[in-house]
Structure formats: C-alpha cells, structure tokens
C-alpha atoms as a PDB file:
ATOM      1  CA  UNK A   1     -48.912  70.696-127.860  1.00  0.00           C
ATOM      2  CA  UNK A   2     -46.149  70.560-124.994  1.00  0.00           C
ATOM      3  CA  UNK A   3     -47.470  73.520-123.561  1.00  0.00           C
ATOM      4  CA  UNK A   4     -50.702  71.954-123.081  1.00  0.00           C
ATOM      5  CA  UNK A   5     -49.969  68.715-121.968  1.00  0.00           C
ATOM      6  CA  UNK A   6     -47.469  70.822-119.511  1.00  0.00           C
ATOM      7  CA  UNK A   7     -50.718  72.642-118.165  1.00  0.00           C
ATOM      8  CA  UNK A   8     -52.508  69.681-118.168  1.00  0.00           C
ATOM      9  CA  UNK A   9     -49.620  68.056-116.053  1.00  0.00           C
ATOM     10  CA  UNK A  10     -48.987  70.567-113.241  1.00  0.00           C
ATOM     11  CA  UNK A  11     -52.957  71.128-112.680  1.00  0.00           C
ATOM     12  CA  UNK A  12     -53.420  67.505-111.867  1.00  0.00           C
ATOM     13  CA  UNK A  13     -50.173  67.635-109.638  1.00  0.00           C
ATOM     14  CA  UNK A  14     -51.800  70.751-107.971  1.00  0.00           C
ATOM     15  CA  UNK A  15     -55.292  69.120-107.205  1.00  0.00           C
ATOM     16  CA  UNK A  16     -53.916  66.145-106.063  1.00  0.00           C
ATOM     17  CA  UNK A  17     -50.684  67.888-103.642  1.00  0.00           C
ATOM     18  CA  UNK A  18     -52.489  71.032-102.408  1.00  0.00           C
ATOM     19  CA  UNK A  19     -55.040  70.921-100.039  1.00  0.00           C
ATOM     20  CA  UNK A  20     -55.784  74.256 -98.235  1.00  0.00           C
ATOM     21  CA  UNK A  21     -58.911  75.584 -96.282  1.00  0.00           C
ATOM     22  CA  UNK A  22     -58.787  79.537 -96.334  1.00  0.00           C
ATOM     23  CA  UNK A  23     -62.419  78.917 -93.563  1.00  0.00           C
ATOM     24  CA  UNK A  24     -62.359  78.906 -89.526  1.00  0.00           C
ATOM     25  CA  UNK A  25     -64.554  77.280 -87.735  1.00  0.00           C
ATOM     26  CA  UNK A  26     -66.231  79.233 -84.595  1.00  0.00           C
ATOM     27  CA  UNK A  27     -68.414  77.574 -82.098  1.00  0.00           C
ATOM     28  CA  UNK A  28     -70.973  79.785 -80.244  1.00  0.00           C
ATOM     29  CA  UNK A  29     -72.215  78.770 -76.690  1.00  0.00           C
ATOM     30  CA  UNK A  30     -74.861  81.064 -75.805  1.00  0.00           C
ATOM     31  CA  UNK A  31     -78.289  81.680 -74.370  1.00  0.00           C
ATOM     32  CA  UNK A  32     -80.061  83.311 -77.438  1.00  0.00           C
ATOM     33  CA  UNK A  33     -78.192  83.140 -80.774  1.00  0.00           C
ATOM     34  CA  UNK A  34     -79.964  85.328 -83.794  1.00  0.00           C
ATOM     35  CA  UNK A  35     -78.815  84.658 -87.272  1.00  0.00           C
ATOM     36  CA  UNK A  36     -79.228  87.176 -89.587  1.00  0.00           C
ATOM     37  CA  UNK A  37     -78.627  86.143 -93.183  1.00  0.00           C
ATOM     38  CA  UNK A  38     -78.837  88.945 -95.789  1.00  0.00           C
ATOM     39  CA  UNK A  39     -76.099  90.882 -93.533  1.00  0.00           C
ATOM     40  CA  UNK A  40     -73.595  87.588 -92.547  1.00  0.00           C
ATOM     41  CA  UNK A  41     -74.138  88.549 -89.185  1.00  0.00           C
ATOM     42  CA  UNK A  42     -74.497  86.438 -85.941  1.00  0.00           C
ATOM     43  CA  UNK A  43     -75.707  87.403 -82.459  1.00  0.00           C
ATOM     44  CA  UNK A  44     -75.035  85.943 -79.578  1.00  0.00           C
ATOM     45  CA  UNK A  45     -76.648  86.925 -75.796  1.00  0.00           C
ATOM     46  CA  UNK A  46     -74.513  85.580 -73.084  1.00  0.00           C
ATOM     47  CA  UNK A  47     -72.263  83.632 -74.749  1.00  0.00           C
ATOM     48  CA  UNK A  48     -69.129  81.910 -75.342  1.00  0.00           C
ATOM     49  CA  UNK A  49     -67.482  82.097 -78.768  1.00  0.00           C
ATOM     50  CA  UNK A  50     -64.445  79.481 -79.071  1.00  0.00           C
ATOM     51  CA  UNK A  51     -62.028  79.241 -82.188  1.00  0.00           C
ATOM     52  CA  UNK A  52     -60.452  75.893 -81.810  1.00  0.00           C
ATOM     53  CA  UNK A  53     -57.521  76.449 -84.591  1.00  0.00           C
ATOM     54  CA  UNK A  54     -56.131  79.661 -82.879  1.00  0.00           C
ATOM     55  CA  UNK A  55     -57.045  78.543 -79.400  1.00  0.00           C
ATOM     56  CA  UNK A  56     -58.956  81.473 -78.542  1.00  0.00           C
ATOM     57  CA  UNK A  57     -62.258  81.998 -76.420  1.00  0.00           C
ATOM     58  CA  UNK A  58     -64.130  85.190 -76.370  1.00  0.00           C
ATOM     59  CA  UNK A  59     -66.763  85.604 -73.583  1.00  0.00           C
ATOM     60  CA  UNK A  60     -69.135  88.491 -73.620  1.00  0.00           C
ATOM     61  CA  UNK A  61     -72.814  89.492 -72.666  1.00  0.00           C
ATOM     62  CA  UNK A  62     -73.107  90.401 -76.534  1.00  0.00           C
ATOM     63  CA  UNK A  63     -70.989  89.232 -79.296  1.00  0.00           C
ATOM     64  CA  UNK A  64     -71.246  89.626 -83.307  1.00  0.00           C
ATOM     65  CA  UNK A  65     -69.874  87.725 -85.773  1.00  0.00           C
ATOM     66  CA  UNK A  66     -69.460  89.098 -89.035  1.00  0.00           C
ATOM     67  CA  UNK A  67     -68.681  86.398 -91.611  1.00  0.00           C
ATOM     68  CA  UNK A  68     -66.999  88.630 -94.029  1.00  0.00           C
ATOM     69  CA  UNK A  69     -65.250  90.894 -92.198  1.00  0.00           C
ATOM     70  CA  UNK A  70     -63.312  88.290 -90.172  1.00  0.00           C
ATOM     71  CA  UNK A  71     -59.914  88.443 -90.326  1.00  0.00           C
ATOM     72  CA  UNK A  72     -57.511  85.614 -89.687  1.00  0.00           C
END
C-alpha cells in the first residue's frame, strides 16, 4: 500500500514539475514548398529555412527536411 501511494505521489509531482518539448520548430520561406507525407519529407525551391531555438538560418536553391532524421 505505501508503495503505491509512493508511485502515485511522485507521478503527480512529475506531471505537474516537468515540462519538456523533445520538438523544434523550423520555418520555411520559400518560393515552392512540396510536402510529401508518407516519406516525412519537405521540399523547399529557393528558400530560407530558419530554426529560431538554435539561431540558425539555412539558405539554399533546394533544401529537404526530413522530419525523422533530424537531429538536434
């Protein structure tokens, strides 16, 4: 019975305390953007791809965005 109220106890103090977002946000400024859904994959033509959290900008006639293979 101690055990569980113990579980019960430091769950709740975990949901409430920890808050953390493993997910990046990247903006894409571009001419032509082509979204391609079964592969995670994201085109952009001419563009501009900013990452506001690591304050990085990547400009390039063609960039692709892999969602699952991006590392951080």
């Amino acid at each position: 019975m101690k055990n569980r109220i113990l579980f019960i106890l430091v769950f709740l103090i975990h949901l409430t305390f920890v808050s953390v977002s493993f997910s990046k946000q990247v903006e894409f400024k571009a001419k032509n953007i082509e979204i391609i859904q079964d592969q995670d994959l994201t085109i952009a033509n001419d563009a501009l791809a900013i990452i506001d959290e690591d304050d990085v900008s990547i400009k390039g006639k063609k960039i692709q965005y892999f969602k699952k293979n991006f590392c951080y």
